[in-house]
N, C-alpha and C. Protein backbone atom coordinates (compact mmCIF):
# COMPACT_ATOMS: atom_id res chain seq x y z
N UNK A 1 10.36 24.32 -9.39
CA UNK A 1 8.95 23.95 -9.24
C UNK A 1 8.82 22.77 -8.29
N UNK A 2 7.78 22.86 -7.54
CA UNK A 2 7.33 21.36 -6.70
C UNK A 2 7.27 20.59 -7.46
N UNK A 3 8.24 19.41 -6.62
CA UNK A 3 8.41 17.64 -7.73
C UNK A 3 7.24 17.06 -7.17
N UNK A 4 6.08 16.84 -8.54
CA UNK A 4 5.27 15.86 -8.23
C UNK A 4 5.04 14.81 -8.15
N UNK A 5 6.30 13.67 -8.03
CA UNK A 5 6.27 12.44 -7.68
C UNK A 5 6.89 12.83 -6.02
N UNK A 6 6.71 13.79 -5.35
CA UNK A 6 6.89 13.42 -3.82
C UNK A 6 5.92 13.86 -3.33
N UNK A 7 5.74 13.73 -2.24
CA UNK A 7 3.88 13.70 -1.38
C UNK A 7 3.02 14.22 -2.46
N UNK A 8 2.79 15.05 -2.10
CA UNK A 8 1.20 15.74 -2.46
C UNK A 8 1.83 17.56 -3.00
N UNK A 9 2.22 17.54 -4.99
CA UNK A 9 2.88 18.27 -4.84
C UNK A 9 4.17 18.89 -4.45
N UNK A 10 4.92 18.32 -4.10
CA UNK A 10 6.15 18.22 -4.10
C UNK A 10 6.39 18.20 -2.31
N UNK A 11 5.17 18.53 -1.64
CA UNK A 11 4.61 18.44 0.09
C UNK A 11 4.59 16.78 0.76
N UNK A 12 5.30 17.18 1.81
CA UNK A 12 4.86 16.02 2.66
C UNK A 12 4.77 16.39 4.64
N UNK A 13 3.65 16.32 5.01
CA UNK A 13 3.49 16.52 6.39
C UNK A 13 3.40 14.78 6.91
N UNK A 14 4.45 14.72 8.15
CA UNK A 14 4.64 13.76 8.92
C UNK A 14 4.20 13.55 9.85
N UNK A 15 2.76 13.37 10.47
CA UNK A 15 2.78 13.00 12.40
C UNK A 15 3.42 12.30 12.83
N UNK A 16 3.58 12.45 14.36
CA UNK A 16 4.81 11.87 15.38
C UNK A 16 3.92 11.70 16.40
N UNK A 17 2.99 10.39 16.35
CA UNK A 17 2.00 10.63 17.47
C UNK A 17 1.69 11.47 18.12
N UNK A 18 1.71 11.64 19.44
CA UNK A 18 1.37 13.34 20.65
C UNK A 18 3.10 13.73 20.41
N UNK A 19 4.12 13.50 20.19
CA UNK A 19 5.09 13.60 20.93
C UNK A 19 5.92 15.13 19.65
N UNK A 20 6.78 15.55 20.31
CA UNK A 20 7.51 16.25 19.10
C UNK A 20 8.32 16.12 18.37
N UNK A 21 8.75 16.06 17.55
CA UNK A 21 10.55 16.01 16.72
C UNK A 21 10.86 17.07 16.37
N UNK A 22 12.03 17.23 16.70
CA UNK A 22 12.78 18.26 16.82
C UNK A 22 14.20 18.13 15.88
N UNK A 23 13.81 18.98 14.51
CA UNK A 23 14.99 18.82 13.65
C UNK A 23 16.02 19.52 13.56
N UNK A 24 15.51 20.98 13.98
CA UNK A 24 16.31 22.22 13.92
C UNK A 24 17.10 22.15 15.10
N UNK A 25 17.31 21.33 16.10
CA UNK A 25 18.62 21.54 17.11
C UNK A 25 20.06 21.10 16.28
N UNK A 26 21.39 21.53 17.16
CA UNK A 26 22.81 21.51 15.95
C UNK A 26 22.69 20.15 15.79
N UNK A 27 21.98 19.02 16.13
CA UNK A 27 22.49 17.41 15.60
C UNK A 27 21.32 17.04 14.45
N UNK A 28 20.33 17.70 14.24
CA UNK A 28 19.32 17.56 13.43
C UNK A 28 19.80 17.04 12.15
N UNK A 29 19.64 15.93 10.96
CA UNK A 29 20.37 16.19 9.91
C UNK A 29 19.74 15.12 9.05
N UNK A 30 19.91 15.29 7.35
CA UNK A 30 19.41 14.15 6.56
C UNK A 30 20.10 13.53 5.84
N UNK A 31 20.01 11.94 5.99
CA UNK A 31 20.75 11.25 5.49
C UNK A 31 20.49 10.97 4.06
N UNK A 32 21.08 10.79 3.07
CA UNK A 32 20.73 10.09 1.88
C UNK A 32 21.41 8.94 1.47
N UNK A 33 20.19 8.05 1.70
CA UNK A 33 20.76 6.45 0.93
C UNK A 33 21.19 6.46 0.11
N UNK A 34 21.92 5.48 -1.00
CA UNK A 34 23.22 4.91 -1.76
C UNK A 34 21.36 4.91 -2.91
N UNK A 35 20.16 3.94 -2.09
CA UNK A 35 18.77 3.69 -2.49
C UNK A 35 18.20 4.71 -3.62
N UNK A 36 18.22 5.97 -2.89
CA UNK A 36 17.23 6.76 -3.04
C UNK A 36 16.26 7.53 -1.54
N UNK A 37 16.53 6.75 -0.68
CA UNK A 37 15.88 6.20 0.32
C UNK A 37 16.38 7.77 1.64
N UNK A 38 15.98 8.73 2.14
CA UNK A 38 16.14 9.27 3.39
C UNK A 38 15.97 9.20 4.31
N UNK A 39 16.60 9.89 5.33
CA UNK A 39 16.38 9.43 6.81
C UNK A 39 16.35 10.85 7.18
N UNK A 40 15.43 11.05 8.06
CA UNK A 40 16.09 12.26 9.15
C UNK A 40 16.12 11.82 9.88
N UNK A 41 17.31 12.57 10.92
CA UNK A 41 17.69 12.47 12.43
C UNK A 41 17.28 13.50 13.59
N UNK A 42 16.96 13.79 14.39
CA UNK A 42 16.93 14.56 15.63
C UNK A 42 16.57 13.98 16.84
N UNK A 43 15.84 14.51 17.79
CA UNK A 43 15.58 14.67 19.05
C UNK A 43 13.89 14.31 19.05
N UNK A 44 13.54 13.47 19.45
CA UNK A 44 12.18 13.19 19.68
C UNK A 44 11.44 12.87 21.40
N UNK A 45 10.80 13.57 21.43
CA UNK A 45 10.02 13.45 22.84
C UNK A 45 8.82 15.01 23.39
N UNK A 46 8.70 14.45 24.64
CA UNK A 46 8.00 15.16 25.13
C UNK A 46 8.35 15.47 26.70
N UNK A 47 9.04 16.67 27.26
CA UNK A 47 9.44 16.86 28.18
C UNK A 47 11.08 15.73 27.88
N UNK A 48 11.34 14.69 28.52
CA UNK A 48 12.64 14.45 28.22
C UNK A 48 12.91 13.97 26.65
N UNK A 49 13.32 13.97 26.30
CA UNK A 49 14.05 13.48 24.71
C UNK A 49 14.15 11.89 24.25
N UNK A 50 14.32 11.58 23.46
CA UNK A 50 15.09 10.66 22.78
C UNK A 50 15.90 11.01 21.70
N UNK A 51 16.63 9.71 21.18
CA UNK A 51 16.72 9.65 19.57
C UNK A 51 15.50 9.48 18.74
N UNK A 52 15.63 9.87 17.97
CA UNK A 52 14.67 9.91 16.95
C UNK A 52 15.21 9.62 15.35
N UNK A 53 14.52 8.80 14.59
CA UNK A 53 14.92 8.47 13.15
C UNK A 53 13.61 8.32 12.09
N UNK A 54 12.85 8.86 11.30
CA UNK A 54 12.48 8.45 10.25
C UNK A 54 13.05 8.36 8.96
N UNK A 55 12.57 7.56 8.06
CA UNK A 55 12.91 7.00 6.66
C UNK A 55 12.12 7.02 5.63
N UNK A 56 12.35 7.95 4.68
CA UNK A 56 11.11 7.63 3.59
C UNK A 56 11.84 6.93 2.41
N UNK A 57 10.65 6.86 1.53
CA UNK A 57 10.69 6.36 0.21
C UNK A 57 11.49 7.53 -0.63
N UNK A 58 11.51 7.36 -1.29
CA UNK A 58 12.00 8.53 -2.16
C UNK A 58 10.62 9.28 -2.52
N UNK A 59 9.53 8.36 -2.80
CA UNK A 59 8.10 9.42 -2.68
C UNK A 59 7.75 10.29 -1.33
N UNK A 60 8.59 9.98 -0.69
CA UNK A 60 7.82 10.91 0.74
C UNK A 60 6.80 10.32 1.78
N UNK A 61 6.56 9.13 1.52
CA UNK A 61 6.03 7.95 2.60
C UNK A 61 7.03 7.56 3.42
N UNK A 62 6.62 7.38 4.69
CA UNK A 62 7.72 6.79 5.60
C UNK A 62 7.77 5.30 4.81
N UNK A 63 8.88 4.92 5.05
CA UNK A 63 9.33 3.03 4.99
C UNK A 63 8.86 2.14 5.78
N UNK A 64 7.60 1.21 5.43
CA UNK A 64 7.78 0.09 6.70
C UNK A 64 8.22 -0.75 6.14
N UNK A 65 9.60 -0.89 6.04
CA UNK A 65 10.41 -2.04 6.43
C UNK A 65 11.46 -1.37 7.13
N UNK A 66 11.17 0.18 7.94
CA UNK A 66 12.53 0.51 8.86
C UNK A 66 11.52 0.80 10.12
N UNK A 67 12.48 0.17 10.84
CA UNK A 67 11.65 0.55 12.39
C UNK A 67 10.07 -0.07 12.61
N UNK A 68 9.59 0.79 13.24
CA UNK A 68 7.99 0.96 13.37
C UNK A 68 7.28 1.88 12.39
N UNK A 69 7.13 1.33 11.48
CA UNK A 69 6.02 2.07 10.02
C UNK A 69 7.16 2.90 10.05
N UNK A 70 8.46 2.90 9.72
CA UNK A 70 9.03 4.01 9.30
C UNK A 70 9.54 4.97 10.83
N UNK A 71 9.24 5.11 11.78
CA UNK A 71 10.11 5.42 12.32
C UNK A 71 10.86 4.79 13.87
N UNK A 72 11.53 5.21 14.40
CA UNK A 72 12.23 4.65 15.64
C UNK A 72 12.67 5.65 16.49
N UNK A 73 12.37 4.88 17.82
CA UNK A 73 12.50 6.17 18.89
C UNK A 73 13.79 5.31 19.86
N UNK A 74 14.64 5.92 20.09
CA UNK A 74 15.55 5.37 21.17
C UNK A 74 15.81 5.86 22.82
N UNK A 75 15.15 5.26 23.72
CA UNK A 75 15.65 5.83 24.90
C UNK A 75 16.74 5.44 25.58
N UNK A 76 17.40 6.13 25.43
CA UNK A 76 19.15 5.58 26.26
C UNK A 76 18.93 6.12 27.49
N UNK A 77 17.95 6.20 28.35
CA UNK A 77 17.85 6.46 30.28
C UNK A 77 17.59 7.86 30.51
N UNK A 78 18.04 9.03 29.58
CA UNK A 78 18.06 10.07 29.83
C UNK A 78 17.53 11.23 29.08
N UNK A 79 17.80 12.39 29.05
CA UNK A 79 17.31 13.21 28.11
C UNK A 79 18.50 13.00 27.30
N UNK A 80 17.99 12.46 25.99
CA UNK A 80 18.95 12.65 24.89
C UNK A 80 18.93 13.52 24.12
N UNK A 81 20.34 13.92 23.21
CA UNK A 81 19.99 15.36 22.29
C UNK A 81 21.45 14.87 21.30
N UNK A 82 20.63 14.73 20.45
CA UNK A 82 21.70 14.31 18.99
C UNK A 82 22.46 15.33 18.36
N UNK A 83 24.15 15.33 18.23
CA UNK A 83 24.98 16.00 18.01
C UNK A 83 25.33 15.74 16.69
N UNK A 84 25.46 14.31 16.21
CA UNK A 84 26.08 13.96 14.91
C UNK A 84 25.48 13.04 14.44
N UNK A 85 25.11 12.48 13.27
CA UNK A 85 24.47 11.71 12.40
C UNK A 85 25.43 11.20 10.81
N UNK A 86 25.87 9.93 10.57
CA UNK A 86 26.08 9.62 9.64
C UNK A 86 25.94 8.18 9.18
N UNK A 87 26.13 7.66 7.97
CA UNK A 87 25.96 6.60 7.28
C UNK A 87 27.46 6.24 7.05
N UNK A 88 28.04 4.90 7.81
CA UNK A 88 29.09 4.60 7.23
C UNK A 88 29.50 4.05 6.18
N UNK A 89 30.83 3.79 5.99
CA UNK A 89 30.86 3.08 4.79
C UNK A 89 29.92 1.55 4.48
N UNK A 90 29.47 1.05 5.44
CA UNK A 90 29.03 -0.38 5.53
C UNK A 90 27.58 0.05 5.42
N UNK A 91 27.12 1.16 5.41
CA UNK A 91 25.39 1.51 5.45
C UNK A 91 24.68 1.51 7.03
N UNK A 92 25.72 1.12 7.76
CA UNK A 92 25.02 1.04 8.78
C UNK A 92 24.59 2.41 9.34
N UNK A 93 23.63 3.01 10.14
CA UNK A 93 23.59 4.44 10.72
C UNK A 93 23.69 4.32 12.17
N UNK A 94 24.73 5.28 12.30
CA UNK A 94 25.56 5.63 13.82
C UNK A 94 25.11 7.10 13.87
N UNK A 95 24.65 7.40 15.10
CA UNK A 95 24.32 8.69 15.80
C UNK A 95 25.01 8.63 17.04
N UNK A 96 25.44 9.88 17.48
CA UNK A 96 26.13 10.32 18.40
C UNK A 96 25.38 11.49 19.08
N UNK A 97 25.42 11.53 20.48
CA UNK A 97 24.77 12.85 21.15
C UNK A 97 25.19 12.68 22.71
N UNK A 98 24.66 13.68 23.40
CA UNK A 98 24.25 13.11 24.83
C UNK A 98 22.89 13.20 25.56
N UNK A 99 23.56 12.19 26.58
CA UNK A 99 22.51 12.13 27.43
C UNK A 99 22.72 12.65 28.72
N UNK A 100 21.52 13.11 29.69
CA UNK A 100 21.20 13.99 30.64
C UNK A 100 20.43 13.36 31.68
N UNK A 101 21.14 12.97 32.71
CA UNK A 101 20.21 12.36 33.43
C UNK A 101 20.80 12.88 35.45
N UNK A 102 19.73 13.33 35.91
CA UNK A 102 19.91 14.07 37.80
C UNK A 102 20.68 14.97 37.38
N UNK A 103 21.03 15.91 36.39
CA UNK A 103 22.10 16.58 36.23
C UNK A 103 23.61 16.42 35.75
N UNK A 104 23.45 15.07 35.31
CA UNK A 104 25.22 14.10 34.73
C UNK A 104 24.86 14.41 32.97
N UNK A 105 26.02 14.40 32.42
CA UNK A 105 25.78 14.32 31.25
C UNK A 105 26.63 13.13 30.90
N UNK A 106 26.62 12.45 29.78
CA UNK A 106 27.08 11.20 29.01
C UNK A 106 26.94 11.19 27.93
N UNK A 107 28.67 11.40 27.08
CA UNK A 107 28.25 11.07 25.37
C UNK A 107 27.43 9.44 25.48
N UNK A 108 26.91 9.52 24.30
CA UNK A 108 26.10 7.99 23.36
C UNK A 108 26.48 8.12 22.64
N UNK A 109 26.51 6.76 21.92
CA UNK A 109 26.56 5.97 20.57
C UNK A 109 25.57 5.27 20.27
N UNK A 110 24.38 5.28 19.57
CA UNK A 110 23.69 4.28 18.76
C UNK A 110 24.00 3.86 17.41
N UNK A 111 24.23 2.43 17.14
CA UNK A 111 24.12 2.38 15.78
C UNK A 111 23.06 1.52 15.38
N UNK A 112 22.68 1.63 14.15
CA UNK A 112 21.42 0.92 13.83
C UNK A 112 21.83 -0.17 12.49
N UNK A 113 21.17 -1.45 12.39
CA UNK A 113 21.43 -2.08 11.22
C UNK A 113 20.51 -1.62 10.07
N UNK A 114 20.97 -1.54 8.85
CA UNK A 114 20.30 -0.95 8.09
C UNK A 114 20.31 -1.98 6.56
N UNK A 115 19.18 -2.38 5.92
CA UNK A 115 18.68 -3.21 4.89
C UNK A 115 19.71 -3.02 3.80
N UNK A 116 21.03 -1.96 3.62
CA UNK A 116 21.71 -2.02 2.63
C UNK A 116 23.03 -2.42 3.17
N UNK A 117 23.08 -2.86 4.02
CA UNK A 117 24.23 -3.23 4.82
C UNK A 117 23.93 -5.06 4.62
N UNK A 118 22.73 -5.43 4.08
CA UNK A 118 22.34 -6.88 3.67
C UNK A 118 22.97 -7.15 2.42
N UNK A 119 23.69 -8.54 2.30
CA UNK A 119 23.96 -9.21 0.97
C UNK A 119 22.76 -9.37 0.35
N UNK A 120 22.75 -9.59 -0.77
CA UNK A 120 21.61 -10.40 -1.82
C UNK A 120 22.73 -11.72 -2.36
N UNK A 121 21.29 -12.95 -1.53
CA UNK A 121 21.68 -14.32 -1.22
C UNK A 121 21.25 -14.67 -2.98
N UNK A 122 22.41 -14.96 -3.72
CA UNK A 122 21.60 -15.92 -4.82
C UNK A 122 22.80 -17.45 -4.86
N UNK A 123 21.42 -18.41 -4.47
CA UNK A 123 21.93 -19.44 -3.58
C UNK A 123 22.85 -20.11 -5.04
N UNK A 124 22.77 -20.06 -5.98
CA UNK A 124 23.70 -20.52 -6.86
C UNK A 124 25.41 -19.91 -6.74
N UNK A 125 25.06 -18.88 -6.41
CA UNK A 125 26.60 -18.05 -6.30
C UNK A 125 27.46 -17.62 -5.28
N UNK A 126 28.64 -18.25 -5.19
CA UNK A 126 29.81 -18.18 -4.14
C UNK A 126 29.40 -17.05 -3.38
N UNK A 127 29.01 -15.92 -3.54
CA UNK A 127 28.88 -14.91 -2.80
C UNK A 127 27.71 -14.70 -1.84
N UNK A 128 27.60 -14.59 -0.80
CA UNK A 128 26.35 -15.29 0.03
C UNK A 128 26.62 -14.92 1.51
N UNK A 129 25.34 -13.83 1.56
CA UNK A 129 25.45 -13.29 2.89
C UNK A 129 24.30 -13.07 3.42
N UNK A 130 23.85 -13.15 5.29
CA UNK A 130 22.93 -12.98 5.63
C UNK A 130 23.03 -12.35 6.98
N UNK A 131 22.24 -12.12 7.77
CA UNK A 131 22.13 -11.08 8.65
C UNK A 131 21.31 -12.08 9.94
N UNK A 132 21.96 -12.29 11.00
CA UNK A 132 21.13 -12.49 12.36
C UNK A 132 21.45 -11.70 13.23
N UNK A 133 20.09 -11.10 14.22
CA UNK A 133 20.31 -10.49 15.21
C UNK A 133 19.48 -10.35 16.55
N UNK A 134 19.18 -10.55 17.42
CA UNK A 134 20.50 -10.51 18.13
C UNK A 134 21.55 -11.63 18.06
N UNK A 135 22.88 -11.14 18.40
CA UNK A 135 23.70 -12.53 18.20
C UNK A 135 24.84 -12.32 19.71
N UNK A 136 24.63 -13.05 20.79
CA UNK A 136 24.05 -13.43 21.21
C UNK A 136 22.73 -14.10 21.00
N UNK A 137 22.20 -15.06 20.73
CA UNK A 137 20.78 -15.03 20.86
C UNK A 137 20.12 -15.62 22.49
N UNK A 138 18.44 -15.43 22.60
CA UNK A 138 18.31 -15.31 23.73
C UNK A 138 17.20 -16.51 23.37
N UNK A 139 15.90 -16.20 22.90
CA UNK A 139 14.83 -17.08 22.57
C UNK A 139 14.18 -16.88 20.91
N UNK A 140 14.48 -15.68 20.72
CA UNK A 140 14.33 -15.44 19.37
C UNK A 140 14.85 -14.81 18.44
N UNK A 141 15.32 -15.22 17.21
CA UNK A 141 16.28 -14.44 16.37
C UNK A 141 15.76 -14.04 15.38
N UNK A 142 16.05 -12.96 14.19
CA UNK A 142 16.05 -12.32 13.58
C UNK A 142 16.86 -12.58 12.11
N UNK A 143 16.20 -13.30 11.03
CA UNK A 143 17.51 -13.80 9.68
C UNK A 143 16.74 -13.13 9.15
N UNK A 144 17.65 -12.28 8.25
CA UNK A 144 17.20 -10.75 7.17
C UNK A 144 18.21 -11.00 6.23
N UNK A 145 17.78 -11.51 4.87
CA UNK A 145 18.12 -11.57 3.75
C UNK A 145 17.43 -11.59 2.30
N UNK A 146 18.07 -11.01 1.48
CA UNK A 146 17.39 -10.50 0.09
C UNK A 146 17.91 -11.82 -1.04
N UNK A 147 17.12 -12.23 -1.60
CA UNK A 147 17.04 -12.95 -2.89
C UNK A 147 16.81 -12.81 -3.69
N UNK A 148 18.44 -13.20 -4.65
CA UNK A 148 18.29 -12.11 -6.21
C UNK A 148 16.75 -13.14 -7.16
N UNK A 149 16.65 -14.28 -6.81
CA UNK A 149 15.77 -14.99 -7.83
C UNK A 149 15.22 -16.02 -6.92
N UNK A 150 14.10 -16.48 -7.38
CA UNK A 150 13.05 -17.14 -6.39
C UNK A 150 13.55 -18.50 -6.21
N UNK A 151 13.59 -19.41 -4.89
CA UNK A 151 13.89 -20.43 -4.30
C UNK A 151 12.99 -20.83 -3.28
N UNK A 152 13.04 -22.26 -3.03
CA UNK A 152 12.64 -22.76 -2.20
C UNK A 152 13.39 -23.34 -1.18
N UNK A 153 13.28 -23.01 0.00
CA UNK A 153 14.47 -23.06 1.06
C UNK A 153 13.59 -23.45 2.07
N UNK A 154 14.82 -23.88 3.15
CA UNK A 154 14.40 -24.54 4.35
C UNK A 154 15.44 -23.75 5.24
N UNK A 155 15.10 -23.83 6.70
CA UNK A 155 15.85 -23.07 7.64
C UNK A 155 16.28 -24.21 8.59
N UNK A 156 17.39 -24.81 9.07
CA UNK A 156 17.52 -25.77 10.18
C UNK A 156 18.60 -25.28 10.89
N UNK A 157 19.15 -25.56 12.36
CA UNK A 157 19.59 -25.13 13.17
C UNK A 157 20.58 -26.49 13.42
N UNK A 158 21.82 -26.18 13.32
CA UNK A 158 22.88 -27.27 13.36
C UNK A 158 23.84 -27.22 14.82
N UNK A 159 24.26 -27.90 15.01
CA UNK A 159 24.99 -28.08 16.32
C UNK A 159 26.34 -27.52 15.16
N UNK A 160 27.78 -27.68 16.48
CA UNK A 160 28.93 -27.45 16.08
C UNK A 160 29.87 -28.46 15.14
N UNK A 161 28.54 -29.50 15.52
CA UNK A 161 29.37 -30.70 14.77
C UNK A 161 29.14 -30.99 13.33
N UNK A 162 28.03 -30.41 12.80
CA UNK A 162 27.21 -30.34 12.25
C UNK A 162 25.51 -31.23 12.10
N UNK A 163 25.11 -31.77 13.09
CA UNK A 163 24.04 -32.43 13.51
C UNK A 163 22.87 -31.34 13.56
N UNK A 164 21.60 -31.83 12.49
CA UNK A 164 20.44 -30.99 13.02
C UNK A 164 19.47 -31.50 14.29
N UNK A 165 19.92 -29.56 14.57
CA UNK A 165 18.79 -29.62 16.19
C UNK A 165 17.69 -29.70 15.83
N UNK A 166 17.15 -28.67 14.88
CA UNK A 166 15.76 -27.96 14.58
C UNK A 166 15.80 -28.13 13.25
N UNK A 167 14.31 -27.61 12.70
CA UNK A 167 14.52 -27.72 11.33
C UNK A 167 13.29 -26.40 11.83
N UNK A 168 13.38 -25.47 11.22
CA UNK A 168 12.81 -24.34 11.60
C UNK A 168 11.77 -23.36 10.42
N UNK A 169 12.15 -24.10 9.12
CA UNK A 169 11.42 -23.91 7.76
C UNK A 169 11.13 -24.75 6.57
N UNK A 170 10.48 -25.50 6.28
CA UNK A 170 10.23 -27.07 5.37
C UNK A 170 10.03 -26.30 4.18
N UNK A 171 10.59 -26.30 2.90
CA UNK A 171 10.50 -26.44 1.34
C UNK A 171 9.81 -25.05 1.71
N UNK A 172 9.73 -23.53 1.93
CA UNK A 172 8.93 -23.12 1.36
C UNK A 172 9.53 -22.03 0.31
N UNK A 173 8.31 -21.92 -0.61
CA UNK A 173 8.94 -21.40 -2.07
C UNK A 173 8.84 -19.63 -1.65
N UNK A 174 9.88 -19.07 -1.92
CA UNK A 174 10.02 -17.42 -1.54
C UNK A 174 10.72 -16.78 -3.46
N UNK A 175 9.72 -15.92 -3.82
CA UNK A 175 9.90 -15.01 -5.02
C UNK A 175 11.25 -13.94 -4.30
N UNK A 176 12.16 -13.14 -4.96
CA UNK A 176 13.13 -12.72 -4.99
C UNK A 176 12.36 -11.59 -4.47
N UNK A 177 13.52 -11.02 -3.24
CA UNK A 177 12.89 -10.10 -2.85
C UNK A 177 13.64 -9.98 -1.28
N UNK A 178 13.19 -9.22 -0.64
CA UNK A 178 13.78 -8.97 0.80
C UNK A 178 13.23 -9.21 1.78
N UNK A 179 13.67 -10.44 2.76
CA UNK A 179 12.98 -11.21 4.04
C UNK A 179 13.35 -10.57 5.20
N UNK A 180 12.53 -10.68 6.42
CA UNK A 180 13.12 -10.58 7.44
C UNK A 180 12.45 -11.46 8.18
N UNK A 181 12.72 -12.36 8.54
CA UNK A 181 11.82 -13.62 8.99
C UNK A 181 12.74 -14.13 10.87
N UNK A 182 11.22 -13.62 11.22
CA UNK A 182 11.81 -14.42 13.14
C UNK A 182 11.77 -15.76 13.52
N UNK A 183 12.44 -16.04 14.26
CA UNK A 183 12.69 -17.47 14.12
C UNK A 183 12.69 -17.89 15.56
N UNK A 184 11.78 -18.77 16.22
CA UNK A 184 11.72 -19.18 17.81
C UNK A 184 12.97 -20.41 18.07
N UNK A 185 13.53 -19.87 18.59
CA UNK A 185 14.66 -20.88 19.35
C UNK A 185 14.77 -21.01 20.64
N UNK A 186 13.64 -20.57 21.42
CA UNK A 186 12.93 -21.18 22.77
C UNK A 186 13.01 -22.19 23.43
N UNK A 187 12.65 -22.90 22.38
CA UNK A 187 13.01 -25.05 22.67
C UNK A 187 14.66 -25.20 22.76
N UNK A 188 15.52 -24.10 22.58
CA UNK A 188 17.00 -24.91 22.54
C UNK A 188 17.94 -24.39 23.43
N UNK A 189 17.72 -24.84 24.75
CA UNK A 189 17.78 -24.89 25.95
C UNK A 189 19.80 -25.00 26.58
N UNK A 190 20.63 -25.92 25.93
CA UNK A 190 21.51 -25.55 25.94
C UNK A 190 22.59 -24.84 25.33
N UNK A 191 23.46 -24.26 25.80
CA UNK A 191 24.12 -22.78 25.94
C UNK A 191 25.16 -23.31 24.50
N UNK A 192 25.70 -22.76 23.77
CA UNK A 192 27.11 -22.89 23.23
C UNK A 192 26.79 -22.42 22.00
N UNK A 193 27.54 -22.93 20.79
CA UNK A 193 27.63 -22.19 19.64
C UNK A 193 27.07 -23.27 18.94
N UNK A 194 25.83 -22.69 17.59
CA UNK A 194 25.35 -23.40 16.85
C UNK A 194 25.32 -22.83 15.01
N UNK A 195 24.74 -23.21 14.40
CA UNK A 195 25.11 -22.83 12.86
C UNK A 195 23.72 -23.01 12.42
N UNK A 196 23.05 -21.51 11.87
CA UNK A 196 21.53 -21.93 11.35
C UNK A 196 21.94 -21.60 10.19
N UNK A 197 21.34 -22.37 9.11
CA UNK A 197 21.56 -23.11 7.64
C UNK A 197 20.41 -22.75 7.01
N UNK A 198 20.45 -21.95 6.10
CA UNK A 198 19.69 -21.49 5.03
C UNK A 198 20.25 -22.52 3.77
N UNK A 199 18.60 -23.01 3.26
CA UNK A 199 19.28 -24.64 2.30
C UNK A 199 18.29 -24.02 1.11
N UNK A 200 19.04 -23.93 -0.11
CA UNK A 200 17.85 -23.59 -1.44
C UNK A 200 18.08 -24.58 -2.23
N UNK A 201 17.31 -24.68 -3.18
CA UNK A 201 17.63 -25.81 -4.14
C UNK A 201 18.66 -25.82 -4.78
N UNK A 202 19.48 -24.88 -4.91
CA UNK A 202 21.09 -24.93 -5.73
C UNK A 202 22.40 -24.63 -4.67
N UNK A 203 22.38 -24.45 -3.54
CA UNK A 203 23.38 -24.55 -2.30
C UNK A 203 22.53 -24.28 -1.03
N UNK A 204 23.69 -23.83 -0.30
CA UNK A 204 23.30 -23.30 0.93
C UNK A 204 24.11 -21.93 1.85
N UNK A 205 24.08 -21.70 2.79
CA UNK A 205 24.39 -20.74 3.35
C UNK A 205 24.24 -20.82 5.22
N UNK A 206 25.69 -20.40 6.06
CA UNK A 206 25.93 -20.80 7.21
C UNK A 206 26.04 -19.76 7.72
N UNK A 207 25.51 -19.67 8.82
CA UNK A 207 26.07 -18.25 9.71
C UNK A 207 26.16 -18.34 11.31
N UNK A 208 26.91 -18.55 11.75
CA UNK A 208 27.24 -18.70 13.01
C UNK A 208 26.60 -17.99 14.21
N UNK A 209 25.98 -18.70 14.96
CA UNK A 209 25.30 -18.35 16.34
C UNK A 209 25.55 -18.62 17.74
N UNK A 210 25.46 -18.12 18.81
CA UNK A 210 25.61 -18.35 20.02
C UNK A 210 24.47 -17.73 20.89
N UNK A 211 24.63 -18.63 21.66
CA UNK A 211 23.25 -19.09 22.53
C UNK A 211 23.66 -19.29 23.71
């Protein structure tokens, strides 16, 4: 029987703006999260291709906290056409296909970071992990981390020596739950390696950057 905790009747229809997705070619395929959580993979476009990825809930709503409202389009230069799709051991998702471009073809690799591939920061306990990206950084970064229980934290940006450059977040109080918070590092003008410091009221947490 249709499961009625997914769309409408056990139904769910997806738009893809004007453009098409294309599931049924041989790389088409669905992932299932560790979550609950799915992904499909294929070929998205109109006249040339991309990658293509949406993510739902386990109800059948796309996810916005993946991509754009749930989905992501990748153009790697050419007509792309997805061969293989999987979830590694780390959660991250790697797709494989090629691309087509004046008549050349070229395997790809995309991989994508994915929200279960995040520690859950509970600033009392030795175990403590967080996520920046890009790393390289350029002018603005990306810290994505989950908190098992609510804290009040500050974000500051440390030299190698340990000296603060920046202080980039003052006392604010965050309920347990999953952040992804951007961070302007625009103002910090010279090049080398620095340490941005996530500070809660019962420790802290370091993660190494370059600039």
């Amino acid at each position: 029987m249709p499961d009625p905790t997914f769309g409408v009747d056990g139904k769910m229809t997806l738009p893809v703006s004007n453009a098409y997705f294309f599931f049924f070619n041989s790389g088409a395929d669905i992932l299932l999260q560790k979550d609950g959580k799915f992904i499909f993979t294929g070929s998205i476009g109109d006249g040339e291709n991309d990658l293509g990825l949406i993510r739902l809930d386990k109800n059948g709503t796309p996810d916005p906290l993946f991509g754009n409202h749930g989905f992501i389009q990748t153009d790697l230069g050419g007509d792309e056409r997805l061969v293989q799709a999987t979830l590694q051991d780390d959660d991250k998702i790697l797709l494989a296909g090629t691309s087509t471009y004046n008549g050349f073809s070229s395997i790809v690799l995309a991989r994508y970071l994915n929200d279960l591939s995040l520690g859950s920061i509970d600033l009392s306990s030795s175990m403590q992990e967080a996520l920046i990206y890009p790393n390289p950084v350029v002018d603005q970064v990306v810290l994505e981390f989950q908190l098992t229980t609510e804290e009040t934290i500050s974000i500051q940006v440390l030299d190698i020596q340990g000296r603060v450059i920046k202080t980039l977040v003052r006392n604010k109080h965050l309920d347990a739950g999953h952040y992804r918070q951007m961070l302007d590092l625009s103002d910090i003008n010279i090049p080398g390696c620095f340490i941005l410091q996530l500070i809660g009221e019962t420790g802290a947490i370091s993660v190494k950057m370059i600039k």
